[in-house]
C-alpha atoms as a PDB file:
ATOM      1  CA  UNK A   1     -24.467  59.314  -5.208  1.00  0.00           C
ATOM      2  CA  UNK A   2     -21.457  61.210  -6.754  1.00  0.00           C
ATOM      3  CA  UNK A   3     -20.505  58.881  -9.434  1.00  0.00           C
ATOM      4  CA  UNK A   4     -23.587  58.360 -11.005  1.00  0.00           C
ATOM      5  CA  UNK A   5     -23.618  57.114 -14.302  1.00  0.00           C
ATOM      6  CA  UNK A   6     -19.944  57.418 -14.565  1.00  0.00           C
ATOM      7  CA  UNK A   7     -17.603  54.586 -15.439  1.00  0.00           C
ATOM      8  CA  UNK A   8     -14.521  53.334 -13.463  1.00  0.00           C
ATOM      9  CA  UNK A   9     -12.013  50.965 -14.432  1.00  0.00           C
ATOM     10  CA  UNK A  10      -9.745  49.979 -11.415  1.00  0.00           C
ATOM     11  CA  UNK A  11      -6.546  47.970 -12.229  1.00  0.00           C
ATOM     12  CA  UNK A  12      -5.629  45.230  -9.497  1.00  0.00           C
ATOM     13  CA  UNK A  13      -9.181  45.272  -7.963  1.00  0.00           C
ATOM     14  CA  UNK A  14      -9.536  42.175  -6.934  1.00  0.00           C
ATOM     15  CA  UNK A  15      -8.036  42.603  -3.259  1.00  0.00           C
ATOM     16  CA  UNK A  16      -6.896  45.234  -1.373  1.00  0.00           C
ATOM     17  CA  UNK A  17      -7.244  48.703  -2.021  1.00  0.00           C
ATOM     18  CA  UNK A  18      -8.676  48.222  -5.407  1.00  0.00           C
ATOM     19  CA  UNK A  19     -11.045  46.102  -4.080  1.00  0.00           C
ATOM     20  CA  UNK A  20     -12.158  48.976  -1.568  1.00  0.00           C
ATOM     21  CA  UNK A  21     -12.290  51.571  -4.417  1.00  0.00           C
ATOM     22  CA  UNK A  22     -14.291  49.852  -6.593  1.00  0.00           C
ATOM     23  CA  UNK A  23     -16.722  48.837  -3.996  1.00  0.00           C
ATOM     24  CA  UNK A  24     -16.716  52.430  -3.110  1.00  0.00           C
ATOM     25  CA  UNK A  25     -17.411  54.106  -6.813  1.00  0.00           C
ATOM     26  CA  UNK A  26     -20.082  51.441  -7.221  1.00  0.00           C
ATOM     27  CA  UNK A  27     -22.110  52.677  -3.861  1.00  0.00           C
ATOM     28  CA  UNK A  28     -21.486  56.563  -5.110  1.00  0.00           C
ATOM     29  CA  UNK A  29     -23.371  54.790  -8.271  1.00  0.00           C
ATOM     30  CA  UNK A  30     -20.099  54.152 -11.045  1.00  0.00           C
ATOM     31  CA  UNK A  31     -20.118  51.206 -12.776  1.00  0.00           C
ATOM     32  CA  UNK A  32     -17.065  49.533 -12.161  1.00  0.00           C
ATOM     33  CA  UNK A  33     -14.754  47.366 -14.525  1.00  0.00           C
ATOM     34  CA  UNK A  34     -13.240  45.361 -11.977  1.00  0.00           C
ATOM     35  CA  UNK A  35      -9.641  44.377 -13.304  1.00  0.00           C
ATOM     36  CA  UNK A  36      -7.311  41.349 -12.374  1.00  0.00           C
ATOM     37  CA  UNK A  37      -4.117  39.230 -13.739  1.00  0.00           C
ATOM     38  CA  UNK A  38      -5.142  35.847 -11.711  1.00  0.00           C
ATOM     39  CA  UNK A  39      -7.444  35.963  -9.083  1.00  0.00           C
ATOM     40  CA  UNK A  40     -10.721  34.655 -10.432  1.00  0.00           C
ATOM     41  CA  UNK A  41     -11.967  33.761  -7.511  1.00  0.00           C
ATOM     42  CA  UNK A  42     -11.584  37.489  -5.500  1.00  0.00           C
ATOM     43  CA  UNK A  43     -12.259  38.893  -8.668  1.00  0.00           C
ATOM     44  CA  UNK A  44     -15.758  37.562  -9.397  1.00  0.00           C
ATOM     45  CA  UNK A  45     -16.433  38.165  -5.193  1.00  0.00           C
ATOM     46  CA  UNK A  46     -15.997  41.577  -5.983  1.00  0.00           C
ATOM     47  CA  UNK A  47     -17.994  42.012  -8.670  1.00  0.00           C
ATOM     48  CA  UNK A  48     -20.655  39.472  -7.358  1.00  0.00           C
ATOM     49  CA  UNK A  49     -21.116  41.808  -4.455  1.00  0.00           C
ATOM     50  CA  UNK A  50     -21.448  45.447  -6.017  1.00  0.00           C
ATOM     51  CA  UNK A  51     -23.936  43.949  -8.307  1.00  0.00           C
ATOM     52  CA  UNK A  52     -25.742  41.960  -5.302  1.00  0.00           C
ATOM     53  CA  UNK A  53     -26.072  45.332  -3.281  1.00  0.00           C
ATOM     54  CA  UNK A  54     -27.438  46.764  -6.585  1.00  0.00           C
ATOM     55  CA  UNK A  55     -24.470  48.327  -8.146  1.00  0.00           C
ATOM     56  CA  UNK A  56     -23.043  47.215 -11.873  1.00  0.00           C
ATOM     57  CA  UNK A  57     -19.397  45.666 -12.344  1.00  0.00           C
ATOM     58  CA  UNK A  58     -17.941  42.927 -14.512  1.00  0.00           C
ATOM     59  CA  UNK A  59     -14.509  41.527 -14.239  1.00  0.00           C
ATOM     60  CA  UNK A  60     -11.879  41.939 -17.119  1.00  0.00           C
ATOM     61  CA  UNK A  61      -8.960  39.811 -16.956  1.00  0.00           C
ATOM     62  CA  UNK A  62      -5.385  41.321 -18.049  1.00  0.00           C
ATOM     63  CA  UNK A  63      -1.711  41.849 -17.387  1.00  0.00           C
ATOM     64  CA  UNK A  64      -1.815  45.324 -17.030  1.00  0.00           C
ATOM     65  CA  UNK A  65       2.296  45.504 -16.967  1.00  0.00           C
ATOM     66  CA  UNK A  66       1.771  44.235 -21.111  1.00  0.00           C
ATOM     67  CA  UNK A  67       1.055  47.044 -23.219  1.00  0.00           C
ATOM     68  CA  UNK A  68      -1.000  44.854 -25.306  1.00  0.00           C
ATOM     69  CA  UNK A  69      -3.349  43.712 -22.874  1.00  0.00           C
ATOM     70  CA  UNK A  70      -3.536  47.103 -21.835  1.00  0.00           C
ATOM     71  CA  UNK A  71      -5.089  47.848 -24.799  1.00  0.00           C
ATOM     72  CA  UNK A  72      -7.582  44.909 -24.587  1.00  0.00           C
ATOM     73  CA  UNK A  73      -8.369  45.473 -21.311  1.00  0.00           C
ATOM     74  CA  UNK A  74      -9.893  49.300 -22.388  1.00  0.00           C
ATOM     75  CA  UNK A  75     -11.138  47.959 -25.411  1.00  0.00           C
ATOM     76  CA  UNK A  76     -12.655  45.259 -23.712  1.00  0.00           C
ATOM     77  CA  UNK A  77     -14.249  48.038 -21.348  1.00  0.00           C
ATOM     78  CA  UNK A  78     -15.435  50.638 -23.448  1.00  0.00           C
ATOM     79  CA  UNK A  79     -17.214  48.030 -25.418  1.00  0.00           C
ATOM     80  CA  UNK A  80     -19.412  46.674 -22.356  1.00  0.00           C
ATOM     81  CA  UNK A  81     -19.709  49.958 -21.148  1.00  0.00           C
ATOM     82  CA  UNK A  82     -19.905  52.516 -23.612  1.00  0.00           C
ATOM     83  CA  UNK A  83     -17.045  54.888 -22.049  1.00  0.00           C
ATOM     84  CA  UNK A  84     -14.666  55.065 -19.502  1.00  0.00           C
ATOM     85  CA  UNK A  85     -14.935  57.613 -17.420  1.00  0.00           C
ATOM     86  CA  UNK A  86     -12.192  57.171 -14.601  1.00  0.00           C
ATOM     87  CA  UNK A  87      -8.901  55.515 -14.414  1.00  0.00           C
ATOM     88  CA  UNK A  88      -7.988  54.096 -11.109  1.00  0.00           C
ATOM     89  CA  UNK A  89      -3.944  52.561 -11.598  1.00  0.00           C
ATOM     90  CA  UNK A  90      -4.152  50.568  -8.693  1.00  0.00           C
ATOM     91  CA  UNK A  91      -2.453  46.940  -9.579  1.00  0.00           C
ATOM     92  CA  UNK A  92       0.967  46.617  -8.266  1.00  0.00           C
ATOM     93  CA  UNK A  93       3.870  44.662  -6.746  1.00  0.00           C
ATOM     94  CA  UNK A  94       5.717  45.025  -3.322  1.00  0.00           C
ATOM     95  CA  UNK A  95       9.191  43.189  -2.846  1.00  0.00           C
ATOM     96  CA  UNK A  96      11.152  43.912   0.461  1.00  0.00           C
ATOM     97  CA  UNK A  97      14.204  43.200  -0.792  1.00  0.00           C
ATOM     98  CA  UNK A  98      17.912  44.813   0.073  1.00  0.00           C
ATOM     99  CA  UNK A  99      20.214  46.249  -2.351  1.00  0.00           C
ATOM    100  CA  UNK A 100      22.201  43.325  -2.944  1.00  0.00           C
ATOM    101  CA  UNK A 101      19.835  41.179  -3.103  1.00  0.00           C
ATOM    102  CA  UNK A 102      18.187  42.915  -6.122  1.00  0.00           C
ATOM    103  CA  UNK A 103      18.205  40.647  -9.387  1.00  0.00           C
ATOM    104  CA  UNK A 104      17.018  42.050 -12.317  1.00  0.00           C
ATOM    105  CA  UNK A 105      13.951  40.784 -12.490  1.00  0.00           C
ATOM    106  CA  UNK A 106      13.278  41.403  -8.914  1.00  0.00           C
ATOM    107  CA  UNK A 107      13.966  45.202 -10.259  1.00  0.00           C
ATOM    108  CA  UNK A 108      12.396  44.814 -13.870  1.00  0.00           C
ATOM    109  CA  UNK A 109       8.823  43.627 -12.214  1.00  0.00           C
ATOM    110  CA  UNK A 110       8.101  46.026  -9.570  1.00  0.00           C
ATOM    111  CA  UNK A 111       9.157  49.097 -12.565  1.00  0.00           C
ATOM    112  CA  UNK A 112       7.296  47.257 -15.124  1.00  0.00           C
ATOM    113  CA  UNK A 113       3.963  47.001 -13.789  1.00  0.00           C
ATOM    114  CA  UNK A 114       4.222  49.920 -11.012  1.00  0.00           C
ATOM    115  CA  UNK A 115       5.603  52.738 -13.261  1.00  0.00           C
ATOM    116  CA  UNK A 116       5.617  51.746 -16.781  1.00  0.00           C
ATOM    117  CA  UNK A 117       2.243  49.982 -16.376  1.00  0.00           C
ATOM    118  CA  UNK A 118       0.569  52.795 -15.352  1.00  0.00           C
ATOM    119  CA  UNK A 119       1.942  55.149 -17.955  1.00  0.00           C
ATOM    120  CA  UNK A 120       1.022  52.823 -20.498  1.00  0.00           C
ATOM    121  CA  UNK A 121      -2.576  52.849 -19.186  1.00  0.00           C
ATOM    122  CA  UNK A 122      -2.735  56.715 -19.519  1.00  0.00           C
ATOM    123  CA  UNK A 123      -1.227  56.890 -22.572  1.00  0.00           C
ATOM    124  CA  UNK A 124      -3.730  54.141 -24.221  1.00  0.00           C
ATOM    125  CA  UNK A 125      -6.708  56.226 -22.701  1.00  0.00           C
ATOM    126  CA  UNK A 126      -5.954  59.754 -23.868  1.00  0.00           C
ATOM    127  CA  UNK A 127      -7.754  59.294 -26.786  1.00  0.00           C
ATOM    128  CA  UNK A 128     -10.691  58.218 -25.292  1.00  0.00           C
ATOM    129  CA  UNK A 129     -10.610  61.193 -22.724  1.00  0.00           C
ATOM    130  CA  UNK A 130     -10.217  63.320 -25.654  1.00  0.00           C
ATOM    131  CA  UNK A 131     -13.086  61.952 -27.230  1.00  0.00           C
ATOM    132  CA  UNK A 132     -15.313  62.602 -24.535  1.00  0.00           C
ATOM    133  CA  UNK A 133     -13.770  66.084 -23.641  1.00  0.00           C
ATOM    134  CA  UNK A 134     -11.722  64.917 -20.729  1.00  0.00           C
ATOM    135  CA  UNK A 135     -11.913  62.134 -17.974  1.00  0.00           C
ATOM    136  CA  UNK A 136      -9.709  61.763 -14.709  1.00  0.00           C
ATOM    137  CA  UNK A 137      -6.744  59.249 -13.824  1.00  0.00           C
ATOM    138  CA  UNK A 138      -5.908  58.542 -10.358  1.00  0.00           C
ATOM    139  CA  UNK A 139      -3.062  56.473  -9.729  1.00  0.00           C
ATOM    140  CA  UNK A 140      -1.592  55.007  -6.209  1.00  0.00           C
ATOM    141  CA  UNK A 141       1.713  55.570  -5.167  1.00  0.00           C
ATOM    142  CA  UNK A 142       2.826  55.122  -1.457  1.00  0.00           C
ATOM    143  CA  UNK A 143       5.050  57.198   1.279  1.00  0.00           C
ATOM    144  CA  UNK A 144       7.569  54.901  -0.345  1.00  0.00           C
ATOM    145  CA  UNK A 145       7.561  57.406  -3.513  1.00  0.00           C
ATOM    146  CA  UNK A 146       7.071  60.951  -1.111  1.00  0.00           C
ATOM    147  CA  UNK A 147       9.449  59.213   0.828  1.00  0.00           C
ATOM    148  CA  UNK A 148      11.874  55.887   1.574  1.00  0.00           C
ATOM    149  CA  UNK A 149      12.815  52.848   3.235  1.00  0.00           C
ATOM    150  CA  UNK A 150      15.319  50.546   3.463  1.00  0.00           C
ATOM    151  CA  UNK A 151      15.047  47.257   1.606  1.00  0.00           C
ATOM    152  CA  UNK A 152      12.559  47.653  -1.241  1.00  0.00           C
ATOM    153  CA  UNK A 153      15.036  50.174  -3.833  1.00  0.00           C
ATOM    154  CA  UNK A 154      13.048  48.949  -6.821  1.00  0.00           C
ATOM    155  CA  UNK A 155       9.789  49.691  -5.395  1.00  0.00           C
ATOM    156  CA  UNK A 156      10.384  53.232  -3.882  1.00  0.00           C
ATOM    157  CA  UNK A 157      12.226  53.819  -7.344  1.00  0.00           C
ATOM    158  CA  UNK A 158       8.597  52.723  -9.059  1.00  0.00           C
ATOM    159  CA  UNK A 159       6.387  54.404  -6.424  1.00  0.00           C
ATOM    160  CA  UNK A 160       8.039  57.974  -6.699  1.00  0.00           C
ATOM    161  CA  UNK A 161       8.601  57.511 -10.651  1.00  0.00           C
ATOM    162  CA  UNK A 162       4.744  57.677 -10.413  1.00  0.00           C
ATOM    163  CA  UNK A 163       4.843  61.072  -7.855  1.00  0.00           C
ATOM    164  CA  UNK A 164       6.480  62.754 -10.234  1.00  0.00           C
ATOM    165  CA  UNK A 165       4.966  61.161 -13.511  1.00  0.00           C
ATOM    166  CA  UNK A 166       1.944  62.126 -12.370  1.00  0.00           C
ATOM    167  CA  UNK A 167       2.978  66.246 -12.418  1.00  0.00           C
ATOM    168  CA  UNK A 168       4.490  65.469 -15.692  1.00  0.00           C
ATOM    169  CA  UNK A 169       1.378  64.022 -16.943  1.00  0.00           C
ATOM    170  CA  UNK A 170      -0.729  66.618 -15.448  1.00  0.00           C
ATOM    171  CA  UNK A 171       0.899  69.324 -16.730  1.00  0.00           C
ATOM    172  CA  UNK A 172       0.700  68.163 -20.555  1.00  0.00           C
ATOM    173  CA  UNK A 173      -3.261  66.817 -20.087  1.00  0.00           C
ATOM    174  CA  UNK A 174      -4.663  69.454 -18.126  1.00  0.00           C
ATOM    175  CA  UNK A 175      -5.304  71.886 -20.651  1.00  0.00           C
ATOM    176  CA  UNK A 176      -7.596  69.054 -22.303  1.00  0.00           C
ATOM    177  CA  UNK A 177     -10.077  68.635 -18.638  1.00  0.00           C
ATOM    178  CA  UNK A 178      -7.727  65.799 -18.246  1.00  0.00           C
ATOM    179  CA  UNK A 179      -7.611  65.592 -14.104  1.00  0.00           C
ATOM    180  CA  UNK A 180      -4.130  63.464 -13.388  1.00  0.00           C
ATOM    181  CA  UNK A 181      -3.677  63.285  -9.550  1.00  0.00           C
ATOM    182  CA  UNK A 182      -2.509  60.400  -7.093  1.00  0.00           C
ATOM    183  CA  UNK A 183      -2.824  59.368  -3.693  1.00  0.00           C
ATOM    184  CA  UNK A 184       0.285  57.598  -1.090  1.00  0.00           C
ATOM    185  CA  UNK A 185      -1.250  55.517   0.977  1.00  0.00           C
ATOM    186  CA  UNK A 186       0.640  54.848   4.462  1.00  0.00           C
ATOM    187  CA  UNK A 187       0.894  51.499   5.838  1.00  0.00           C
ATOM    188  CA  UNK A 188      -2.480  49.968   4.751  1.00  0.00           C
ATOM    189  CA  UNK A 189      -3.404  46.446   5.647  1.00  0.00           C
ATOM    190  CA  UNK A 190      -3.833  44.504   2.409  1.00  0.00           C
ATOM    191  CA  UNK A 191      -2.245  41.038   0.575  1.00  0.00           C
ATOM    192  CA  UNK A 192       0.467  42.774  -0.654  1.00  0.00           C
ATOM    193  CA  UNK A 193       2.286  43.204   2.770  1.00  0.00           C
ATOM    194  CA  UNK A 194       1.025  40.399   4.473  1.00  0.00           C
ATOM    195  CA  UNK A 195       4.323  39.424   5.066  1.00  0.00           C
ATOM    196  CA  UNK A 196       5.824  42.208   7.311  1.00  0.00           C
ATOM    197  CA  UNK A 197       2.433  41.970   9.196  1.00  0.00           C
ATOM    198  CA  UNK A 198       2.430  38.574  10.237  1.00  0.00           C
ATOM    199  CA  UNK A 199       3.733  36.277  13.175  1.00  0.00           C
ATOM    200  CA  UNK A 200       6.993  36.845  14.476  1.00  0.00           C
ATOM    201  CA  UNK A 201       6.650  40.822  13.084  1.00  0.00           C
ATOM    202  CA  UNK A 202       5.519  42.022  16.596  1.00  0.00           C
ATOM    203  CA  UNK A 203       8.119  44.480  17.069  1.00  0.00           C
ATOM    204  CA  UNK A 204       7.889  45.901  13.766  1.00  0.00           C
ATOM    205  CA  UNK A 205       4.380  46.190  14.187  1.00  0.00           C
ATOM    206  CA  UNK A 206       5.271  48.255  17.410  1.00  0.00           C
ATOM    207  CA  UNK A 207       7.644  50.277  15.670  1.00  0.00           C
ATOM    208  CA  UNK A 208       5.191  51.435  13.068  1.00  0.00           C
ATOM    209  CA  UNK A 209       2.236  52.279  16.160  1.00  0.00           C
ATOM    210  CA  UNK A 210       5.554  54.400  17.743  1.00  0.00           C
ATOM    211  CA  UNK A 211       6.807  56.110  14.275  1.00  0.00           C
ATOM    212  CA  UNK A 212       3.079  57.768  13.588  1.00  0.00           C
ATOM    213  CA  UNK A 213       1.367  60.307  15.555  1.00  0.00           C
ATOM    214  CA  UNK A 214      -2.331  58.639  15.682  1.00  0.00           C
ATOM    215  CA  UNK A 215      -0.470  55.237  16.792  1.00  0.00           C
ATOM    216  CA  UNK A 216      -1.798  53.262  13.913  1.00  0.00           C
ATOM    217  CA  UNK A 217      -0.038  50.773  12.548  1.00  0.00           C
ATOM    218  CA  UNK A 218      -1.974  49.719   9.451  1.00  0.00           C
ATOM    219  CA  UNK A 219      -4.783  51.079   7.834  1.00  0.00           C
ATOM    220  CA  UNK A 220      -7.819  49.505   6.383  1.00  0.00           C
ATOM    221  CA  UNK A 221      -8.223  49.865   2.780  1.00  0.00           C
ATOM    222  CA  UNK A 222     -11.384  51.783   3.117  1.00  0.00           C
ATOM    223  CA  UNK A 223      -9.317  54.333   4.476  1.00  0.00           C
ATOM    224  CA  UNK A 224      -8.261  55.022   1.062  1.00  0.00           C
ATOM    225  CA  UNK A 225     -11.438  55.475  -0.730  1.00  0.00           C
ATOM    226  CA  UNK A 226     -12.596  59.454   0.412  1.00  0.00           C
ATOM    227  CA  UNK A 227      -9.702  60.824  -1.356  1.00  0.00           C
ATOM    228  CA  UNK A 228     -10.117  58.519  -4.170  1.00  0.00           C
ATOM    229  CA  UNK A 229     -14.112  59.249  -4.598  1.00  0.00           C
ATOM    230  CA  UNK A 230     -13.060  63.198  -4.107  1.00  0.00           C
ATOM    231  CA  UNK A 231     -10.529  63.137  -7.041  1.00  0.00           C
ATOM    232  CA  UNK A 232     -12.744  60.933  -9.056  1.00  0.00           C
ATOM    233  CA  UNK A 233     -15.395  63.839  -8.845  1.00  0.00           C
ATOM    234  CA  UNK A 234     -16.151  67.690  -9.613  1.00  0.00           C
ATOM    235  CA  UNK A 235     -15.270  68.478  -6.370  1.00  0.00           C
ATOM    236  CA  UNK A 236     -11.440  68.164  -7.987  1.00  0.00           C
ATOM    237  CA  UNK A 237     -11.998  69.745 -10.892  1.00  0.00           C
ATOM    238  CA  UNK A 238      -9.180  72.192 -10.363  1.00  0.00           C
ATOM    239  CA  UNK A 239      -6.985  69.647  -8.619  1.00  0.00           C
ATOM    240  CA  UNK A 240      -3.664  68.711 -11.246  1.00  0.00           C
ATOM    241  CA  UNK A 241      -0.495  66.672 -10.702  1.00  0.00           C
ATOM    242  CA  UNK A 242      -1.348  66.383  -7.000  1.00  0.00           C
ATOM    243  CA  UNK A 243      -0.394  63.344  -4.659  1.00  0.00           C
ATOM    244  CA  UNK A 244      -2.744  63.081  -1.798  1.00  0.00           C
ATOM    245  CA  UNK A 245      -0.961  61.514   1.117  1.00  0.00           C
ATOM    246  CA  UNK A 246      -3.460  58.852   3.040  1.00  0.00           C
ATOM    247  CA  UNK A 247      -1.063  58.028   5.993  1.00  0.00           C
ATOM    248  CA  UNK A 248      -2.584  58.548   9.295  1.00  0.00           C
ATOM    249  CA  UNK A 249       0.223  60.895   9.831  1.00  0.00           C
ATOM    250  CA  UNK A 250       2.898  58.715   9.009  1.00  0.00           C
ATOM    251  CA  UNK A 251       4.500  61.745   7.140  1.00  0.00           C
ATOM    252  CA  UNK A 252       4.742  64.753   9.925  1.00  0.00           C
ATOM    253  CA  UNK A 253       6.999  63.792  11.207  1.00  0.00           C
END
C-alpha cells in the first residue's frame, strides 16, 4: 500500500475520474476526503464503498469555484483528519460550445472553477504544506490544454491555463518539497461528456477510434489513476511542473 497513512482530498469526487482516484488512494491505504458541490447521493456511494472494503473517507460538501468554501472545505478536512497530505484538483466543467455562442457566463464558469478554482485551492493549502514540510498537488487538465478543439474556447482556455499554472506553481513551491504536477487525460468516459457519447454520436465515436493509434475511443476512468497514485508518491519526488498525458495515444500523432 503506497499511500499509507497519508491523506487525500479530491475535489469533484463524486463521479468520474475523481471518483476513480479516490477509490484508488483509499486501496493504496490514503484516507480520502471525498469532495462534492451537489451530488449527495454519488457522493456518500463513494465514500460508503472505500470504507465498506475497509478503507477511510468522509464526504465534504463545497463549491470549490468560491474561495470561501475553499477554505472551509480544508478546514473542514484537516480538522477530521489531522493533515492533508495530497491535493487532487479534480472538480470541473465541460461546455461544447462555439465561439459565438459563448456568453459570459458560459465563459466565466468553466475559468472560474477549472483555473481559478484550482489556484485558489493551492494557494489556501501552502501553508499547511509548509507546516508539514511539503505535500503534493496534482491537478487534471486534458489534451484540450496540451492541445485544442473546436467548440469548447472557454474550456481549452481553462484546461491549458492549468498546463502552464502548474510550471508556474512548481517552480515557486518546489524549493519548499512542494511536488506540483498534472495529468491530461484523453477522451475518458465519465458524466461530464456524456453528451458527445451518446445516441446519434456514432460517427463521432468512429472518428475518435480512427484519430488514435490504439483505436480507443474513450477511456475508463481507472485509466487515470497509475499516474495519479505515482505522482501522489515518493516515486515522484523529483517530478515538478510536469503534465502527464493519459491519452491512449491520442497525442502522437
Amino acid at each position: 500500500m503506497r499511500m499509507q497513512d497519508k491523506v487525500a482530498l479530491v475535489t469533484g469526487a463524486s463521479v468520474g475520474i475523481g471518483e476513480a482516484i479516490a477509490k484508488r488512494f483509499a486501496k493504496e491505504g490514503a484516507k480520502v476526503a471525498i469532495n462534492y458541490k451537489s451530488n449527495d447521493d454519488g457522493a456518500n456511494a463513494v465514500a460508503q464503498a472505500i470504507n465498506d472494503a475497509g478503507g477511510t473517507a468522509k464526504v465534504f460538501k463545497a463549491d470549490v469555484s468560491k474561495v470561501s468554501e475553499i477554505e472551509r472545505l480544508q478546514a473542514a478536512a484537516i480538522e477530521e483528519f489531522g493533515r492533508i497530505d495530497v491535493l487532487v484538483n479534480n472538480a470541473g466543467v465541460f461546455r461544447t460550445v462555439p465561439v459565438m455562442e459563448t456568453t459570459e457566463e458560459i465563459w466565466d464558469e468553466q475559468l472560474d472553477l477549472n483555473l481559478r478554482g484550482y489556484f485558489f485551492m493551492v494557494k489556501t493549502i501552502v501553508p499547511h504544506f509548509r507546516e508539514n514540510g511539503g505535500g503534493k498537488v496534482i491537478s487534471i487538465s486534458s489534451i484540450a490544454g496540451t492541445g485544442a478543439f473546436p467548440n469548447c474556447p472557454g474550456y481549452c482556455a481553462s484546461k491549458g491555463g492549468v498546463v502552464n499554472m502548474t510550471r508556474a506553481l512548481a517552480a515557486e513551491l518546489g524549493k519548499e518539497n512542494i511536488n506540483v504536477n498534472s495529468i491530461a487525460p484523453g477522451n475518458v468516459a465519465t458524466p461530464l461528456n456524456a453528451h458527445v457519447r451518446g445516441p446519434g454520436n456514432e460517427e463521432y465515436m468512429e472518428l475518435m477510434r480512427t484519430l488514435t493509434p490504439t483505436g480507443i475511443d474513450f477511456m475508463d476512468p481507472d485509466d487515470m489513476t497509475g499516474a495519479a497514485v505515482f505522482l501522489a508518491t515518493d516515486d515522484s519526488k523529483m517530478v515538478h511542473g510536469e503534465t502527464i498525458i493519459v491519452d491512449a495515444g491520442w497525442s502522437v500523432w
